[in-house]
PDB file of N, CA and C in Angstrom:
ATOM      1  N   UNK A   1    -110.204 158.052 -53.633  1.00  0.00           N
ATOM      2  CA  UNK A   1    -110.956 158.502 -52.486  1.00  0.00           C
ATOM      3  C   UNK A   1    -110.917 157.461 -51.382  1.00  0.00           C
ATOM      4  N   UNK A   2    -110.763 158.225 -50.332  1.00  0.00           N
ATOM      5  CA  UNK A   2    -110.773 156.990 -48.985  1.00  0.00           C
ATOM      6  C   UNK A   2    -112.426 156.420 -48.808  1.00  0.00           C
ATOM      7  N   UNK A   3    -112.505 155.612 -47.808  1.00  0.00           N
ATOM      8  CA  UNK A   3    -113.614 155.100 -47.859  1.00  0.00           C
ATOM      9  C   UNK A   3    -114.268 154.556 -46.664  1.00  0.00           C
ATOM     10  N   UNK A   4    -115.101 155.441 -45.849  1.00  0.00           N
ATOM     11  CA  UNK A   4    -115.583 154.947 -44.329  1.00  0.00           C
ATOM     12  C   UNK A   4    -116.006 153.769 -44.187  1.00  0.00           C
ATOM     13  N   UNK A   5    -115.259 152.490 -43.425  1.00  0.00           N
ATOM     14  CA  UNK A   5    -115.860 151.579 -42.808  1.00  0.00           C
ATOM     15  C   UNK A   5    -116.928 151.288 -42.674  1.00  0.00           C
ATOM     16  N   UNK A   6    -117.865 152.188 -41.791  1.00  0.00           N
ATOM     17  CA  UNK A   6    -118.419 152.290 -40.931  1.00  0.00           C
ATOM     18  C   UNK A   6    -118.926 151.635 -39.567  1.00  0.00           C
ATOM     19  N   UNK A   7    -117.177 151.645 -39.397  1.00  0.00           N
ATOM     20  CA  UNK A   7    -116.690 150.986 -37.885  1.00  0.00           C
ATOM     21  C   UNK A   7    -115.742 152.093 -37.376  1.00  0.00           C
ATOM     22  N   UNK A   8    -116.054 152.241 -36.199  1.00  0.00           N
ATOM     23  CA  UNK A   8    -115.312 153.121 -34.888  1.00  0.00           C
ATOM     24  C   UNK A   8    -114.379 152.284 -34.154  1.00  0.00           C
ATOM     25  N   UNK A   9    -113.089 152.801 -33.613  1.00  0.00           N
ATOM     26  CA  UNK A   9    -112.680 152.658 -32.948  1.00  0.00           C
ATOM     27  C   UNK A   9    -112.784 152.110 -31.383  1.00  0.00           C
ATOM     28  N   UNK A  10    -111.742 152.139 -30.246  1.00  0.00           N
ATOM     29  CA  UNK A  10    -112.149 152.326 -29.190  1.00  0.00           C
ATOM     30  C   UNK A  10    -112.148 153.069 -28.379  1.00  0.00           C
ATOM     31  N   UNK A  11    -111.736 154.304 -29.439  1.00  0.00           N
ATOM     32  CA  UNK A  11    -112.339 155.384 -28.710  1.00  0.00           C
ATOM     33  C   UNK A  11    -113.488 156.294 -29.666  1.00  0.00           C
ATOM     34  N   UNK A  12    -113.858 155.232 -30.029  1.00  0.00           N
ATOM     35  CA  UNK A  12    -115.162 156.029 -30.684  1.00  0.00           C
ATOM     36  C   UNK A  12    -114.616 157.001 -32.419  1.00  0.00           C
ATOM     37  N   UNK A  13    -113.400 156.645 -32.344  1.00  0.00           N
ATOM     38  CA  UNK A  13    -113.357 157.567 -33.375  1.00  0.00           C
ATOM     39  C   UNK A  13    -113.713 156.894 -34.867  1.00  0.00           C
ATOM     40  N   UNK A  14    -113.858 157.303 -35.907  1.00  0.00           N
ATOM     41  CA  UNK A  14    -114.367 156.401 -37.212  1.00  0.00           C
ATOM     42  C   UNK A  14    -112.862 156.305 -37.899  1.00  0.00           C
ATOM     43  N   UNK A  15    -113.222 155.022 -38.364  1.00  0.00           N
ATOM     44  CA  UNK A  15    -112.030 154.295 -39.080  1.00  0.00           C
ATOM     45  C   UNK A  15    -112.236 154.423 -40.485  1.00  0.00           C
ATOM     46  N   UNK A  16    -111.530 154.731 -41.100  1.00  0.00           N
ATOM     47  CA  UNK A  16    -111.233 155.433 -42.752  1.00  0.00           C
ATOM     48  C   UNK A  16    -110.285 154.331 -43.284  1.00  0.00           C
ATOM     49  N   UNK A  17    -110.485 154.129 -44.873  1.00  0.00           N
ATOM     50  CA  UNK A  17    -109.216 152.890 -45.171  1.00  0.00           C
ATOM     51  C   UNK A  17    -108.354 154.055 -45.618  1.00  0.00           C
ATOM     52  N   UNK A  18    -107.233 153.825 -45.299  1.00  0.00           N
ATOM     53  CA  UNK A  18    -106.048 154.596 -45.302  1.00  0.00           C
ATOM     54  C   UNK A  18    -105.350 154.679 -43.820  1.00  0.00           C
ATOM     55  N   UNK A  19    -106.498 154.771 -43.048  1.00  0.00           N
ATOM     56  CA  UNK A  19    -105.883 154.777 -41.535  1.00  0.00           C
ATOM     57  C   UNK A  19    -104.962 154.032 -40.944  1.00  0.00           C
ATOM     58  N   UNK A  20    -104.002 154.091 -39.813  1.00  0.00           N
ATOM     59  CA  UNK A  20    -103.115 153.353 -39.547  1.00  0.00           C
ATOM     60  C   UNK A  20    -103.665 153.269 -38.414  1.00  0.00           C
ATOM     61  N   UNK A  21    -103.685 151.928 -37.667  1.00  0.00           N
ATOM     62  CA  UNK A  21    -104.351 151.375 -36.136  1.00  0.00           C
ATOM     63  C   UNK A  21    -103.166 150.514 -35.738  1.00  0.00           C
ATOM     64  N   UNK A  22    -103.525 150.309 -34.685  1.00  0.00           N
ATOM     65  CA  UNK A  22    -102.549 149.751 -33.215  1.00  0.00           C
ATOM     66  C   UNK A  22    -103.883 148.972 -32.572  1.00  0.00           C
ATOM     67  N   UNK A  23    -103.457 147.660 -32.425  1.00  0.00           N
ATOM     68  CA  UNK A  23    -104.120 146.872 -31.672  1.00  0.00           C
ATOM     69  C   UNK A  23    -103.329 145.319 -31.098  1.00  0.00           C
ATOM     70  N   UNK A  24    -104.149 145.008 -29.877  1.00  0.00           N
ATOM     71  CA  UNK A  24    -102.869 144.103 -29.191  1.00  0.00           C
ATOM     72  C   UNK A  24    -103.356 142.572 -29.973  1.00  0.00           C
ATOM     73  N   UNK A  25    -102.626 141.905 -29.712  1.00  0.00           N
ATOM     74  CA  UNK A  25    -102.911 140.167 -30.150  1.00  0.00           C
ATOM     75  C   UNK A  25    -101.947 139.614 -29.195  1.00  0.00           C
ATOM     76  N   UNK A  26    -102.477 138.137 -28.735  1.00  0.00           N
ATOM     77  CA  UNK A  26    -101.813 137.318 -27.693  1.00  0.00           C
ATOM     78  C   UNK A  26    -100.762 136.319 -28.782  1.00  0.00           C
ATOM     79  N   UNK A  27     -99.960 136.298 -28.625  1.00  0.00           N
ATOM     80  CA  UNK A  27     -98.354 135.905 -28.751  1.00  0.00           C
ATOM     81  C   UNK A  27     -98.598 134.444 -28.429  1.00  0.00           C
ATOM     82  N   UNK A  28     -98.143 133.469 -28.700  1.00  0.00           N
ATOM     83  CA  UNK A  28     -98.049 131.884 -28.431  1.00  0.00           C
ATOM     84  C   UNK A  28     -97.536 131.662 -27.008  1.00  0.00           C
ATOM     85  N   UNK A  29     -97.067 132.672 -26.309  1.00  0.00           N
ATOM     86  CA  UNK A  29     -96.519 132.119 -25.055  1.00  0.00           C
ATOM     87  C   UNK A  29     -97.329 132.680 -24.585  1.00  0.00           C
ATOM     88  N   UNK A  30     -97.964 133.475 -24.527  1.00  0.00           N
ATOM     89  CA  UNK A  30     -99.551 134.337 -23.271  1.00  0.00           C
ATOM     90  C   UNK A  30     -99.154 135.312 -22.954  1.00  0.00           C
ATOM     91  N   UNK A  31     -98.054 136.318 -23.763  1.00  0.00           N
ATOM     92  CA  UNK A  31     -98.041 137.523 -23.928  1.00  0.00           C
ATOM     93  C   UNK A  31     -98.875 138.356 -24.594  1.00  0.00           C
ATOM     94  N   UNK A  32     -98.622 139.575 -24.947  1.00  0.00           N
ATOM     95  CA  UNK A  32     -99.141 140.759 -25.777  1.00  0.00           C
ATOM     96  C   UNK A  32     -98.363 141.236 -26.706  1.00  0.00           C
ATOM     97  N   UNK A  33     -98.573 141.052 -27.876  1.00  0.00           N
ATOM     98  CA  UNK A  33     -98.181 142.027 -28.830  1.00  0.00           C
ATOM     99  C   UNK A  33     -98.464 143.193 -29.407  1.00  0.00           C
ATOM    100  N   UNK A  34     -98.042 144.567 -29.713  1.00  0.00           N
ATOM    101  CA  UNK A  34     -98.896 145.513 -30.383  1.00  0.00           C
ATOM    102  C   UNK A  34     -98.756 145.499 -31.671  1.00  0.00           C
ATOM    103  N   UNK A  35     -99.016 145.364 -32.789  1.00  0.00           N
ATOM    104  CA  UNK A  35     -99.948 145.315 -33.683  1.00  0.00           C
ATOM    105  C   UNK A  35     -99.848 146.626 -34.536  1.00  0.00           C
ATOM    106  N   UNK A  36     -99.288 146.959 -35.197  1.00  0.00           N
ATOM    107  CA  UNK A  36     -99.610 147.949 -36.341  1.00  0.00           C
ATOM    108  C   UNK A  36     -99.854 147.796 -37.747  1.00  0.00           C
ATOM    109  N   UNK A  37    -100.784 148.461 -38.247  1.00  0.00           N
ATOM    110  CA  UNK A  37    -101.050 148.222 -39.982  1.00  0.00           C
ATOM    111  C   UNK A  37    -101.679 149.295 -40.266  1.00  0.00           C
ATOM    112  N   UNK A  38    -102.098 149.679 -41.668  1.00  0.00           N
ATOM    113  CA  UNK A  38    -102.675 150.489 -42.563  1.00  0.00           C
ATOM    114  C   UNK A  38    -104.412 149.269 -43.039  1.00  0.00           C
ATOM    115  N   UNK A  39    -105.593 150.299 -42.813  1.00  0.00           N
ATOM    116  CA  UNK A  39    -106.445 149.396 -43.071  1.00  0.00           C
ATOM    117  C   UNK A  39    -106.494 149.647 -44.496  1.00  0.00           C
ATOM    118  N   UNK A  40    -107.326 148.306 -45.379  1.00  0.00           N
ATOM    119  CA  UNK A  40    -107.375 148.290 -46.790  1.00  0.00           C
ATOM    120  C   UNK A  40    -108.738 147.649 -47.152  1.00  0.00           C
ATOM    121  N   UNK A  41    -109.215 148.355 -48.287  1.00  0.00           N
ATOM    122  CA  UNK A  41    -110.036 147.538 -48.746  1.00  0.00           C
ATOM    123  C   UNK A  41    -109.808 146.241 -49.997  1.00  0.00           C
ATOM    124  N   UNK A  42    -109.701 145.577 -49.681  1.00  0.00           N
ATOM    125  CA  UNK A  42    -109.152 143.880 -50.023  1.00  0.00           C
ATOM    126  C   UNK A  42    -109.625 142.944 -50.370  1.00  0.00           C
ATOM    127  N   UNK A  43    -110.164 141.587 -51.038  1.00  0.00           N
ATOM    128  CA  UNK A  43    -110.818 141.230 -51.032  1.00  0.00           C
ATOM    129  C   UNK A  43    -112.277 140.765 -50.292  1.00  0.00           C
ATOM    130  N   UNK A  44    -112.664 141.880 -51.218  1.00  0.00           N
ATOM    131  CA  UNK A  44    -113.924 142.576 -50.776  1.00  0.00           C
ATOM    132  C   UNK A  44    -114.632 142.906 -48.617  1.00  0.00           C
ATOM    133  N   UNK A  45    -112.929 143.038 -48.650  1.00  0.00           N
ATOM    134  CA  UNK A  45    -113.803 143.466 -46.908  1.00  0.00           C
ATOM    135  C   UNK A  45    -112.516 144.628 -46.588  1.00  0.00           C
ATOM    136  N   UNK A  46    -112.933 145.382 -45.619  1.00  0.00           N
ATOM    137  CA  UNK A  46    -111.748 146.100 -45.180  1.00  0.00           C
ATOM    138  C   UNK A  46    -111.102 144.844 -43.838  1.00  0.00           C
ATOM    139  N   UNK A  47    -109.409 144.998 -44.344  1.00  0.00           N
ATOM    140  CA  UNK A  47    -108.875 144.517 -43.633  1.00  0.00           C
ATOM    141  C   UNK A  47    -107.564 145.062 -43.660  1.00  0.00           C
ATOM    142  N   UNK A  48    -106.968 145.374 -42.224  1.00  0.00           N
ATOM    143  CA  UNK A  48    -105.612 145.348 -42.092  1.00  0.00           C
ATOM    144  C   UNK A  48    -104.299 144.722 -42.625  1.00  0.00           C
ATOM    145  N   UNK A  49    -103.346 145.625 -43.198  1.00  0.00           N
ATOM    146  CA  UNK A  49    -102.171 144.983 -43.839  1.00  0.00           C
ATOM    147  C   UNK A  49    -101.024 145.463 -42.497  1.00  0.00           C
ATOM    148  N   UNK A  50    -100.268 144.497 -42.106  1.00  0.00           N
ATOM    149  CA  UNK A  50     -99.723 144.648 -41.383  1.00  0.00           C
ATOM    150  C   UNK A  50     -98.650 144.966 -41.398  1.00  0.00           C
ATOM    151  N   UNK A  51     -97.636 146.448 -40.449  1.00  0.00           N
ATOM    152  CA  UNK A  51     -96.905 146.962 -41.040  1.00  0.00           C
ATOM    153  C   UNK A  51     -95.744 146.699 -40.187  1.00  0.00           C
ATOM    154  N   UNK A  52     -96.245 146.428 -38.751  1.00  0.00           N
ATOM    155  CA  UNK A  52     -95.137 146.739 -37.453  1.00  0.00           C
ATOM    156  C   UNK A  52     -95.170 145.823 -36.398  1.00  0.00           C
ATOM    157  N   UNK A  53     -94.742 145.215 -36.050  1.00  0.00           N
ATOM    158  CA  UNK A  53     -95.287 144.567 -34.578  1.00  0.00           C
ATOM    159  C   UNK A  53     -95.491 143.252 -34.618  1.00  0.00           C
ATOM    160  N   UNK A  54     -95.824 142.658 -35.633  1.00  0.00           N
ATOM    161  CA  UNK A  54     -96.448 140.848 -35.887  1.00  0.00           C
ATOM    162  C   UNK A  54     -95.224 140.288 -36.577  1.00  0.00           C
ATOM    163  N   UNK A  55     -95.569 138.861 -36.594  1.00  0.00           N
ATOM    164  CA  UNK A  55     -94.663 138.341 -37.266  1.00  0.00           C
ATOM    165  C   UNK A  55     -95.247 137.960 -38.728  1.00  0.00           C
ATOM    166  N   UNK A  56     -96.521 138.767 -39.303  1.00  0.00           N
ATOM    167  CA  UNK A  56     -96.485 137.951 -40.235  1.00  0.00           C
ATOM    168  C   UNK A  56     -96.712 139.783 -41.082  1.00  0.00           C
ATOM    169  N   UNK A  57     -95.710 140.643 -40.767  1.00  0.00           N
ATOM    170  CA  UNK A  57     -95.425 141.832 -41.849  1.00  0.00           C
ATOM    171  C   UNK A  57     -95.645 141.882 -43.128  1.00  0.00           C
ATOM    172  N   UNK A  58     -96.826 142.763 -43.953  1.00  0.00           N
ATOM    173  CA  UNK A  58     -96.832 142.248 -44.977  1.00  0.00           C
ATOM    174  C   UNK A  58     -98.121 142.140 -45.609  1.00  0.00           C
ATOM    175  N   UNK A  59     -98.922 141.179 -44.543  1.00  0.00           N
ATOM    176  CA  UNK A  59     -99.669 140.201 -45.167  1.00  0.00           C
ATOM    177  C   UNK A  59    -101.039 140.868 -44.304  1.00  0.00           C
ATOM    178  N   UNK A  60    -102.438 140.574 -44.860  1.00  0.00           N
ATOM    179  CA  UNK A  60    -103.707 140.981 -44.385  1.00  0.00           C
ATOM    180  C   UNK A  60    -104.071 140.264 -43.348  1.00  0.00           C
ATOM    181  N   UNK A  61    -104.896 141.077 -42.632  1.00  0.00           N
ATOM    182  CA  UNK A  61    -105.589 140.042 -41.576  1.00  0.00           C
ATOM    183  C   UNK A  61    -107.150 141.194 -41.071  1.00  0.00           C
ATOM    184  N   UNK A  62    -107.665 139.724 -41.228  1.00  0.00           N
ATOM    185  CA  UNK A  62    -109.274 140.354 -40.951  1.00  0.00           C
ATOM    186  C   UNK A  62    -109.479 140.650 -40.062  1.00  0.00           C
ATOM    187  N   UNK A  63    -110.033 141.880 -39.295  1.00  0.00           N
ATOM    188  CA  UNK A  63    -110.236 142.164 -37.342  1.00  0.00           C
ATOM    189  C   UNK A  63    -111.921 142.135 -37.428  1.00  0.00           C
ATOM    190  N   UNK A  64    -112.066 141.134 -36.345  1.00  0.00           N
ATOM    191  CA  UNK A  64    -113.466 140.596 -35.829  1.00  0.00           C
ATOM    192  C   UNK A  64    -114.218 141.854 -34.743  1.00  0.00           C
ATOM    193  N   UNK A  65    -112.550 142.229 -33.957  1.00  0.00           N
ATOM    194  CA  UNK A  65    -113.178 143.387 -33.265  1.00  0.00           C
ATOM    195  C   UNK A  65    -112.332 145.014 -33.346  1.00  0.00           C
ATOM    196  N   UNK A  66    -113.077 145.541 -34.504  1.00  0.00           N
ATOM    197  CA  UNK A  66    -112.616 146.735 -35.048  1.00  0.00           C
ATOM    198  C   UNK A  66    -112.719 147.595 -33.682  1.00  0.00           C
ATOM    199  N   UNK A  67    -113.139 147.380 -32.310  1.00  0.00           N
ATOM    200  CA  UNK A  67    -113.230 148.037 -31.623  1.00  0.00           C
ATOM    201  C   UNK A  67    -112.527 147.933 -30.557  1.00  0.00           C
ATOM    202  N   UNK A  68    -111.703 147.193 -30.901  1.00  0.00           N
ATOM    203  CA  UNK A  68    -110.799 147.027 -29.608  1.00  0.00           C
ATOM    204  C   UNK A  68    -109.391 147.468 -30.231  1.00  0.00           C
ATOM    205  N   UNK A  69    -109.006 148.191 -31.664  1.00  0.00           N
ATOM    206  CA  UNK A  69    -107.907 148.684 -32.277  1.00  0.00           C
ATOM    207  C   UNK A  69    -107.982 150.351 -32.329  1.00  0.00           C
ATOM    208  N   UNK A  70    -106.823 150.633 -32.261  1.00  0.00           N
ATOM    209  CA  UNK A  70    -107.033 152.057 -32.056  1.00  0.00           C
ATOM    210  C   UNK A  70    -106.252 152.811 -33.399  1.00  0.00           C
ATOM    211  N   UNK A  71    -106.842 154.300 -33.952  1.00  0.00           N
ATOM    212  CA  UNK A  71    -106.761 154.863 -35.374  1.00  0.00           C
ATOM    213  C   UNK A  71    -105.404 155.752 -34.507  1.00  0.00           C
ATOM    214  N   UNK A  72    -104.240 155.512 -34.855  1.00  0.00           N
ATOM    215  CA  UNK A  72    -103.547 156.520 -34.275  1.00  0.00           C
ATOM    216  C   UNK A  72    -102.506 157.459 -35.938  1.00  0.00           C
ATOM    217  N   UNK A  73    -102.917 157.619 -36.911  1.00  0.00           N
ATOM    218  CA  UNK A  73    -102.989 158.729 -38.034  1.00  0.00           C
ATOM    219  C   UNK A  73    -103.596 157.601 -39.562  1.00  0.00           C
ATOM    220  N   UNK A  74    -103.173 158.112 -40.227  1.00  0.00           N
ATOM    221  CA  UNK A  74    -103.721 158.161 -42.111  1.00  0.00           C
ATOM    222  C   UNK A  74    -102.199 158.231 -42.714  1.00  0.00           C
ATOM    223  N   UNK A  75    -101.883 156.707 -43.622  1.00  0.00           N
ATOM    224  CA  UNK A  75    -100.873 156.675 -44.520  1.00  0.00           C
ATOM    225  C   UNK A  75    -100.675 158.100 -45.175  1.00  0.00           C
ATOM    226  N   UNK A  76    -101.149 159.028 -45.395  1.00  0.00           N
ATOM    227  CA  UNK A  76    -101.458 160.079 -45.824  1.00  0.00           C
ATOM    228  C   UNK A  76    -100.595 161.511 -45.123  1.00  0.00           C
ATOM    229  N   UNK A  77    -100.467 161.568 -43.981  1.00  0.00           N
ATOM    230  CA  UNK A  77    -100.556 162.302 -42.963  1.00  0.00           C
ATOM    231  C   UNK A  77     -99.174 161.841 -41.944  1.00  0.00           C
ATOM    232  N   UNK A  78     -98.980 160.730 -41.904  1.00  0.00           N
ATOM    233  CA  UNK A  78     -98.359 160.495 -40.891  1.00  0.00           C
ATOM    234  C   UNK A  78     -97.262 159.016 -41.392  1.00  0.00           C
ATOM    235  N   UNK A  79     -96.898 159.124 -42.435  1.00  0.00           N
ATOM    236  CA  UNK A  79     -96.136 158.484 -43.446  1.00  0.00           C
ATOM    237  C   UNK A  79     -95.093 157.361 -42.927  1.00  0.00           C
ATOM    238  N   UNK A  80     -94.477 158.357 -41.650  1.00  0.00           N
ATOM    239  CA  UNK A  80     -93.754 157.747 -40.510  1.00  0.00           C
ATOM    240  C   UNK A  80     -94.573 156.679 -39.879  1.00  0.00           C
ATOM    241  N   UNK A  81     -95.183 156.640 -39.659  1.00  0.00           N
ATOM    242  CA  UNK A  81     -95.787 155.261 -38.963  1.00  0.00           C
ATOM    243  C   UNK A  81     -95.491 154.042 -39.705  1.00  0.00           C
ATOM    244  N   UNK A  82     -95.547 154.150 -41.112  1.00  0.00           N
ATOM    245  CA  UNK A  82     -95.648 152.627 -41.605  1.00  0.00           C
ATOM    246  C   UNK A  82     -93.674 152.433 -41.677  1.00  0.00           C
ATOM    247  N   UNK A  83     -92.890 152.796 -40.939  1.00  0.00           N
ATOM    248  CA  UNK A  83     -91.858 152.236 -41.418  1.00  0.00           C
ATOM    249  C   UNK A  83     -91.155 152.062 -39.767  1.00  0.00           C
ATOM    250  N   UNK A  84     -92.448 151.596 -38.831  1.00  0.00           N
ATOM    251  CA  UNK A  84     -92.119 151.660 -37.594  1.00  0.00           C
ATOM    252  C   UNK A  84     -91.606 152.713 -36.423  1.00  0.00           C
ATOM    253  N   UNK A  85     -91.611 153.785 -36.909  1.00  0.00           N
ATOM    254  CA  UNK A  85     -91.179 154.340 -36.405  1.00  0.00           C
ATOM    255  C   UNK A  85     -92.459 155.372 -35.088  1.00  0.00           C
ATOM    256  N   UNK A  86     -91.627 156.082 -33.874  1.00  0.00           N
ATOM    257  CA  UNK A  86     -93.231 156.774 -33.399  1.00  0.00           C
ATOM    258  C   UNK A  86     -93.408 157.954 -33.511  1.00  0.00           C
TER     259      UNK A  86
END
């Protein structure tokens, strides 16, 4: 069974672990990166595994602001997302 956060998006929508989000992070030179992963529940917190976009593919990372990432489908649903593709 999936399992509500109970953290929203930024657009208000509710974040489910299974969901796949898009969110930006600043790059070492003072760019933007976008950011894709599948959220997970992980040692013991939900956190993003990162699928697309970072350099560290793979691996978890905790988001401080669940509200500035956006739910764009569910590993479930939209399968295509985790192998980069849009």
């Amino acid at each position: 069974l999936m399992q509500f956060t109970g953290l929203k998006d930024k657009n208000g929508k509710e974040i489910w672990e299974g969901d796949i989000v898009e969110y930006a992070v600043q790059d070492d030179g003072g760019g933007w990166d976008v950011c894709r992963g599948s959220v997970e529940f992980t040692d013991c917190a939900f956190q993003v595994k990162l699928i697309d976009g970072c350099d560290f593919n793979g691996s978890y990372e905790f988001l401080c602001d669940w509200d500035k990432c956006e739910v764009i489908g569910n590993i479930y649903e939209h399968g295509d997302l985790l192998n980069g593709k849009q």
